[in-house]
Protein backbone atom coordinates (compact mmCIF):
# COMPACT_ATOMS: atom_id res chain seq x y z
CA UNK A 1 0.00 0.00 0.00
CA UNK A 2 1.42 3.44 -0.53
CA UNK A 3 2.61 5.50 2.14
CA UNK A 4 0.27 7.53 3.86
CA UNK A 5 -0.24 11.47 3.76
CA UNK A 6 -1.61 13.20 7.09
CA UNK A 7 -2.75 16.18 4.66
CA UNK A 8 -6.55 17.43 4.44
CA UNK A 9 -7.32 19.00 1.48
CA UNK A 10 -10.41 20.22 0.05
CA UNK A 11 -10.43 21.31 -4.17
CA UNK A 12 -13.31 22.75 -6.49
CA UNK A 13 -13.87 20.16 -8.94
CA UNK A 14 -15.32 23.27 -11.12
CA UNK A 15 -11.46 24.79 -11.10
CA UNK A 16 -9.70 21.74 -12.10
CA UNK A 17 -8.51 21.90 -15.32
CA UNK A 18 -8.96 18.80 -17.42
CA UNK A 19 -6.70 16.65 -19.06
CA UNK A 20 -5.88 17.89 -22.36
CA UNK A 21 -7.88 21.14 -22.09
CA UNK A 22 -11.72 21.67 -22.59
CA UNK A 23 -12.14 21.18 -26.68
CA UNK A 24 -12.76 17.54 -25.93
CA UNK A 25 -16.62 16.13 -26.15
CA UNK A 26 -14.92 13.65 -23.24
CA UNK A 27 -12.99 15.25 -20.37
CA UNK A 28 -11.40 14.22 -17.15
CA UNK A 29 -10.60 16.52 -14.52
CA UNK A 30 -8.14 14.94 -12.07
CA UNK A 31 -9.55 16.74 -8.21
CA UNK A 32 -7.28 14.41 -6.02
CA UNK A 33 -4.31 12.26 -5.74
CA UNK A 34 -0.87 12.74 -7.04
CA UNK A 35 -1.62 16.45 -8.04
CA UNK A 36 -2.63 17.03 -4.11
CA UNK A 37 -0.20 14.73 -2.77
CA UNK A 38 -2.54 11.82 -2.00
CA UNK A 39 -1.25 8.45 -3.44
CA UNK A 40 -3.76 6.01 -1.75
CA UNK A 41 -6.60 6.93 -4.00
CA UNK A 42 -6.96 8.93 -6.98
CA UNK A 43 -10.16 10.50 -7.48
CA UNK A 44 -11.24 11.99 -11.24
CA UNK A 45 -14.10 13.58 -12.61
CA UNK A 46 -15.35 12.82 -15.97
CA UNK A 47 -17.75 14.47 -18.79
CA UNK A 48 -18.92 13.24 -21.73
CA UNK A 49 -21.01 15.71 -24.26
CA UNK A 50 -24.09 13.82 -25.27
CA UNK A 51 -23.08 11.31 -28.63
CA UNK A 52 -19.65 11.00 -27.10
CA UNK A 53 -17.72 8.30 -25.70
CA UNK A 54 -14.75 6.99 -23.27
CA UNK A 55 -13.01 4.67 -23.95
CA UNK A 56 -10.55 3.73 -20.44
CA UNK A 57 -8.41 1.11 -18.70
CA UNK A 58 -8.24 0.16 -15.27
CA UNK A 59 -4.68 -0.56 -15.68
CA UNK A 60 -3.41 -2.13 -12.39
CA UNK A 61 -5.95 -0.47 -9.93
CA UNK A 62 -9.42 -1.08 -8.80
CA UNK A 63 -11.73 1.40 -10.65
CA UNK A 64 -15.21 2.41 -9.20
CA UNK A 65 -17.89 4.96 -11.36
CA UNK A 66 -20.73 6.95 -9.98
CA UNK A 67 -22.70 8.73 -12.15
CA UNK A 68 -23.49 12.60 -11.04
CA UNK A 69 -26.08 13.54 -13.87
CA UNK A 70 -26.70 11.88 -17.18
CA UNK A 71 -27.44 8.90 -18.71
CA UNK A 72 -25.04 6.42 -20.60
CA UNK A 73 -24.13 3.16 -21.04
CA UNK A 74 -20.78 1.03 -19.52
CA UNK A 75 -19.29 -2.01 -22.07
CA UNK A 76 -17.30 -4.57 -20.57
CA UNK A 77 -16.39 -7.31 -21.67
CA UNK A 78 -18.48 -7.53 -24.59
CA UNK A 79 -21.66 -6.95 -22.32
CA UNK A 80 -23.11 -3.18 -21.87
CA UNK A 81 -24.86 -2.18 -18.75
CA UNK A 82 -27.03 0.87 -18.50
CA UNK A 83 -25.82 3.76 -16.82
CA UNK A 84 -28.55 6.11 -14.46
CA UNK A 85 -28.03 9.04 -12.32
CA UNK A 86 -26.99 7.71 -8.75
CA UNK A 87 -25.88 4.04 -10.52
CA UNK A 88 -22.12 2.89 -9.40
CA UNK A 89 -20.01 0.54 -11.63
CA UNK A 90 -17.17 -1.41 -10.66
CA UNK A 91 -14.18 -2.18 -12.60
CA UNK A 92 -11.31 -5.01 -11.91
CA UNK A 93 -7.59 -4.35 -12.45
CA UNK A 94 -6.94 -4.80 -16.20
CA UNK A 95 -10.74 -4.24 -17.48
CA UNK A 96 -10.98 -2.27 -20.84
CA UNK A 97 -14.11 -0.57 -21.03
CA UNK A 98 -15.78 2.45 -22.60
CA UNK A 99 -18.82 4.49 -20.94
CA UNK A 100 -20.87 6.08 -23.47
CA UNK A 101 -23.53 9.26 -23.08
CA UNK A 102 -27.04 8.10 -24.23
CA UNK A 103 -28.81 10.84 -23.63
CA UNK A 104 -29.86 14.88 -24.49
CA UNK A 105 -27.36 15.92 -21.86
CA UNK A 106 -23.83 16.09 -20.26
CA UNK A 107 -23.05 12.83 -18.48
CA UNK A 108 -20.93 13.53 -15.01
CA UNK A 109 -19.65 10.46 -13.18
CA UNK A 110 -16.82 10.12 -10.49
CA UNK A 111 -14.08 7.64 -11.31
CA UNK A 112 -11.82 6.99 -7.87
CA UNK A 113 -8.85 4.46 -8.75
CA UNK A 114 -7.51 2.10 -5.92
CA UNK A 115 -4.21 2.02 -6.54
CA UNK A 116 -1.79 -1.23 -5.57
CA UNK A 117 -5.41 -3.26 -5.04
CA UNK A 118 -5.47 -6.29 -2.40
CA UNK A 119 -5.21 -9.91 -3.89
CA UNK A 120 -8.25 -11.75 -4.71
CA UNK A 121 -9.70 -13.92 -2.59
CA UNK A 122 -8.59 -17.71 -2.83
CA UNK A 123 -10.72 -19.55 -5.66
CA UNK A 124 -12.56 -16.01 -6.27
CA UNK A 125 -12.34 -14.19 -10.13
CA UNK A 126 -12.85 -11.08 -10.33
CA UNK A 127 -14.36 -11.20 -13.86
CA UNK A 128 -16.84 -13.98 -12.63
CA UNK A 129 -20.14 -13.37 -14.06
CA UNK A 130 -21.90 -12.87 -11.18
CA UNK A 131 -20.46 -10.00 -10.04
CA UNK A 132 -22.32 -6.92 -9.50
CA UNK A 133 -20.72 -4.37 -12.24
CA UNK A 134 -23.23 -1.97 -12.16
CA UNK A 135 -25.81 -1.17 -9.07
CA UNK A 136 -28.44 1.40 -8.49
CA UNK A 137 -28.26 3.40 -5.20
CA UNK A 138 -31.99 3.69 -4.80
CA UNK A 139 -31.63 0.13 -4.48
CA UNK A 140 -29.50 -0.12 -1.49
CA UNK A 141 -30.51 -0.35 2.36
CA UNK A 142 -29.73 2.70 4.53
CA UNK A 143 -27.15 1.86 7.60
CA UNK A 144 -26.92 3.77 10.54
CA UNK A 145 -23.76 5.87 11.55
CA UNK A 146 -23.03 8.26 14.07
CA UNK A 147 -24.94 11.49 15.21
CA UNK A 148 -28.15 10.02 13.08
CA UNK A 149 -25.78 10.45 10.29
CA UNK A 150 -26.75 7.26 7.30
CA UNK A 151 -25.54 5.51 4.40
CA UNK A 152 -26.03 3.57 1.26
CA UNK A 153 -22.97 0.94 0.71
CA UNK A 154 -22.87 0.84 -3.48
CA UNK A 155 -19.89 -1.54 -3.87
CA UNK A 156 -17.66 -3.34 -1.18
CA UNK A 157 -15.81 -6.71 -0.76
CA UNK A 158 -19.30 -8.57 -0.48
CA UNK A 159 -19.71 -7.34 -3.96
CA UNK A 160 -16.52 -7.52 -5.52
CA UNK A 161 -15.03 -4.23 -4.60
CA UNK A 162 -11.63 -5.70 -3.09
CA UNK A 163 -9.82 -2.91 -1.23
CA UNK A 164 -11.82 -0.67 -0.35
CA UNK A 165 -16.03 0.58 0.19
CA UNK A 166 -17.54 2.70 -1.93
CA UNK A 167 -20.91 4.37 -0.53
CA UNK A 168 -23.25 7.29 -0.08
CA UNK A 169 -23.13 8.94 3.59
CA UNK A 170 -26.08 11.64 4.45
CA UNK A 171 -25.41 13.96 6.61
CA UNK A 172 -27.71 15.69 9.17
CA UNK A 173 -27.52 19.47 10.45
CA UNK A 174 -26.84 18.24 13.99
CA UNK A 175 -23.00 18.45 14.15
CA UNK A 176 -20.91 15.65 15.27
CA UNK A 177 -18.30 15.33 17.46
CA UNK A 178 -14.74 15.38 16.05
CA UNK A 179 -13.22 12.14 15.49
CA UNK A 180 -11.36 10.23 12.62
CA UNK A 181 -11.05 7.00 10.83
CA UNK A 182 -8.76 4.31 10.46
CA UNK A 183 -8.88 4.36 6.55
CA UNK A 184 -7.97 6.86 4.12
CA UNK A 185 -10.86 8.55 1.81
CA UNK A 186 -11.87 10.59 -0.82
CA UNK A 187 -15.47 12.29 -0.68
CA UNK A 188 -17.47 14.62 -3.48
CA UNK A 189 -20.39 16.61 -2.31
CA UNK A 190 -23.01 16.05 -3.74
CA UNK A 191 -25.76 18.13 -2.46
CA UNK A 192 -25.73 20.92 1.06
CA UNK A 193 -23.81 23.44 2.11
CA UNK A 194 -21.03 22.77 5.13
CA UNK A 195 -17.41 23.18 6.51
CA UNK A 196 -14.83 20.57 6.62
CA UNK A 197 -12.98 20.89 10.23
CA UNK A 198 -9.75 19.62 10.37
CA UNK A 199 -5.74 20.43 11.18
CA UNK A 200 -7.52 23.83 12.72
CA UNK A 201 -8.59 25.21 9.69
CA UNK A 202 -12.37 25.32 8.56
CA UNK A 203 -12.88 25.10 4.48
CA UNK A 204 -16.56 25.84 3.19
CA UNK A 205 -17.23 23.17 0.79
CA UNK A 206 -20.34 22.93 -1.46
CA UNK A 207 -21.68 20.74 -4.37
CA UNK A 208 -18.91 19.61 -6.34
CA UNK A 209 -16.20 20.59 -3.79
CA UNK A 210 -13.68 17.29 -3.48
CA UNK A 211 -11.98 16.00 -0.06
CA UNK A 212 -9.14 14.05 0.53
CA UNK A 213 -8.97 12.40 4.44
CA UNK A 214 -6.09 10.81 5.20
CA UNK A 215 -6.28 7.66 7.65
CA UNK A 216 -6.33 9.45 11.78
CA UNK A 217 -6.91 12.27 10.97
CA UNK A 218 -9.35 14.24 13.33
CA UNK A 219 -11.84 16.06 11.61
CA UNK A 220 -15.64 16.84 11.44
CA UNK A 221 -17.75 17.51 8.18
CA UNK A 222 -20.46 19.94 9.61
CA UNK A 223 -23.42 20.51 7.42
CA UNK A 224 -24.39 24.00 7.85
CA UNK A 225 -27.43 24.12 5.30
CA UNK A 226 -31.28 23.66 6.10
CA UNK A 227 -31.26 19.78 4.49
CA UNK A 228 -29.52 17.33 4.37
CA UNK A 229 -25.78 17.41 2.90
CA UNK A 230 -25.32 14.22 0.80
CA UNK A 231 -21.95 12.59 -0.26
CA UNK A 232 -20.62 9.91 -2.13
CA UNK A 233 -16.92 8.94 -0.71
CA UNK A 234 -14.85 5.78 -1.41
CA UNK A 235 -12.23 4.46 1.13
CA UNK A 236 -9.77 2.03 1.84
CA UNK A 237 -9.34 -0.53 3.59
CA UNK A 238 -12.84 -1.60 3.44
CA UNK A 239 -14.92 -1.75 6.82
CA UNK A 240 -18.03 0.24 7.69
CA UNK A 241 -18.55 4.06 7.29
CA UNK A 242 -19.46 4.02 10.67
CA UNK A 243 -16.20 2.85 11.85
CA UNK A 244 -15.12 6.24 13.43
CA UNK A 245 -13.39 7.56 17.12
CA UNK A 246 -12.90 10.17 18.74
CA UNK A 247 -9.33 12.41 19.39
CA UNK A 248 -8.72 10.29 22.34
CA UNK A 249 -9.32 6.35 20.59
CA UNK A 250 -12.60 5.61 22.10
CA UNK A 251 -15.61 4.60 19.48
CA UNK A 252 -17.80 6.38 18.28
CA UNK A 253 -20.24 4.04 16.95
CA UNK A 254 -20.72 0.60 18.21
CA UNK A 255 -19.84 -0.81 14.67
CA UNK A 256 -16.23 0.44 15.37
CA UNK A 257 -13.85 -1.94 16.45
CA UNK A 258 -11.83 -1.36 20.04
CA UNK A 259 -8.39 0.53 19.27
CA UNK A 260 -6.24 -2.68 21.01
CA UNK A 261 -3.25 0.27 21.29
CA UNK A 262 -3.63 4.42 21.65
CA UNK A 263 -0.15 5.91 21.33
CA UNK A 264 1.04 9.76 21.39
CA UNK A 265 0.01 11.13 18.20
CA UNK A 266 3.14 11.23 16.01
CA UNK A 267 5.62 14.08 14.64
CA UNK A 268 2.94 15.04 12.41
CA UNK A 269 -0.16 15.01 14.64
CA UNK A 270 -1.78 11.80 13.72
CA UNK A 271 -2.56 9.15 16.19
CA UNK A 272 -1.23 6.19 15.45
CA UNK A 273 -3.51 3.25 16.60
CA UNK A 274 -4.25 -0.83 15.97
CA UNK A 275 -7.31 -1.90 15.36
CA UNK A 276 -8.03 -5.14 17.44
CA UNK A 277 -9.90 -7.77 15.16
């Protein structure tokens, strides 16, 4: 696994520049990851005019898709699965595939690539044709996380997703505690207003605004509109969204596992903890 970054860092997918300029019917505007110093996952935005189509790799990594607005299609493997607003699409490492706009509009989707993936299970394939390539949020159970806080899970292990979980959190205007996670994350807001608290600085984020939260560190996403804020945030290793504790290493939500160790944090102000399974 890449080394780990103890940098929070919040970007305006709107400012990003994409890859290649914007001429192109079919853009990609890289938010997070190397360009913001964050190597354990790389998130991407892309947009495809209507009529136009992508045509990607996963290369090494674990790829997941959600789609922002629009409506498309994803071929794989010789089979194409429909693409909906609020649908999520998995990709293995070394899948070709190409999404495609169907529709009268632009097409948005969120790409976030897992880089150095975990090994498949023993006697599993990834390509097997069971897996679950493309599901529909809508169609997922809501889980319970902290401070009435909820989420959707769209892909994780139990699905084929290997490294990490990919899911929908909602959060309430209550305001939770600070804590952090033991996994690193990217998130995209997708609907509220709120400030991201962290490292003792507060950044205003908004639809479209892209965050990058490295394993331990403390934070708290505050949702400082009328509704509720949605977001749609991938992480690694996989566990529960709800897996969360606060500054001092106690949980935060039952579905958290007990810290076995709680050490000084370290030179750069990250707790370094075990997780006892």
């Amino acid at each position: 696994m890449p080394p780990l970054t103890v940098t929070v860092n919040a970007v305006d997918s709107a400012t990003v520049s994409p890859v290649g300029g914007d001429a192109s019917g079919a853009r990609e505007r890289p938010t997070l990851g190397p360009a913001t110093n964050f190597q354990a996952l790389h998130q991407a935005v892309l947009e495809l005019d209507p009529g136009e189509s992508l045509t990607r790799s996963a290369d090494e990594h674990e790829e997941v898709l959600f789609v922002l607005d629009g409506e498309g299609s994803l071929e794989l493997g010789g089979d194409e699965h429909q693409l909906e607003r609020e649908s999520g699409a998995y990709l293995a490492p070394g899948e070709q595939y190409a999404v495609s706009n169907t529709g009268d509009r632009p097409l948005k989707l969120i790409s976030v690539r897992i880089p150095d993936p975990a090994d498949p299970e023993p006697d599993t394939d990834p390509t097997r044709p069971d897996r679950a390539v493309v599901r529909r949020l809508a169609d997922q159970q809501s889980e319970s996380a902290t401070t009435d806080r909820e989420f959707r899970i769209v892909a994780d292990p139990e699905t084929g997703l290997r490294s990490a979980t990919h899911f929908v959190g909602y959060i309430p205007t209550a305001r939770a505690p600070e804590h952090f996670h033991t996994y690193n994350e990217v998130i995209y807001v997708l609907d509220g207003e709120g400030v991201l608290h962290a490292e003792g600085t507060d950044r205003r984020v908004g639809p479209g605004s892209c965050i990058q939260l490295p394993a331990r560190a403390v934070h708290c996403l505050e949702n400082t509109g009328d509704n509720v804020m949605r977001v749609v945030a991938v992480f690694r290793p996989a566990g529960s969204p709800a897996a969360a504790y606060y500054p001092d290493g106690t949980p935060a939500h039952p579905a958290a596992p007990t810290l076995s160790t709680q050490s000084e944090p370290d030179s750069e102000g990250s707790p370094e903890e075990e997780v006892e399974q």
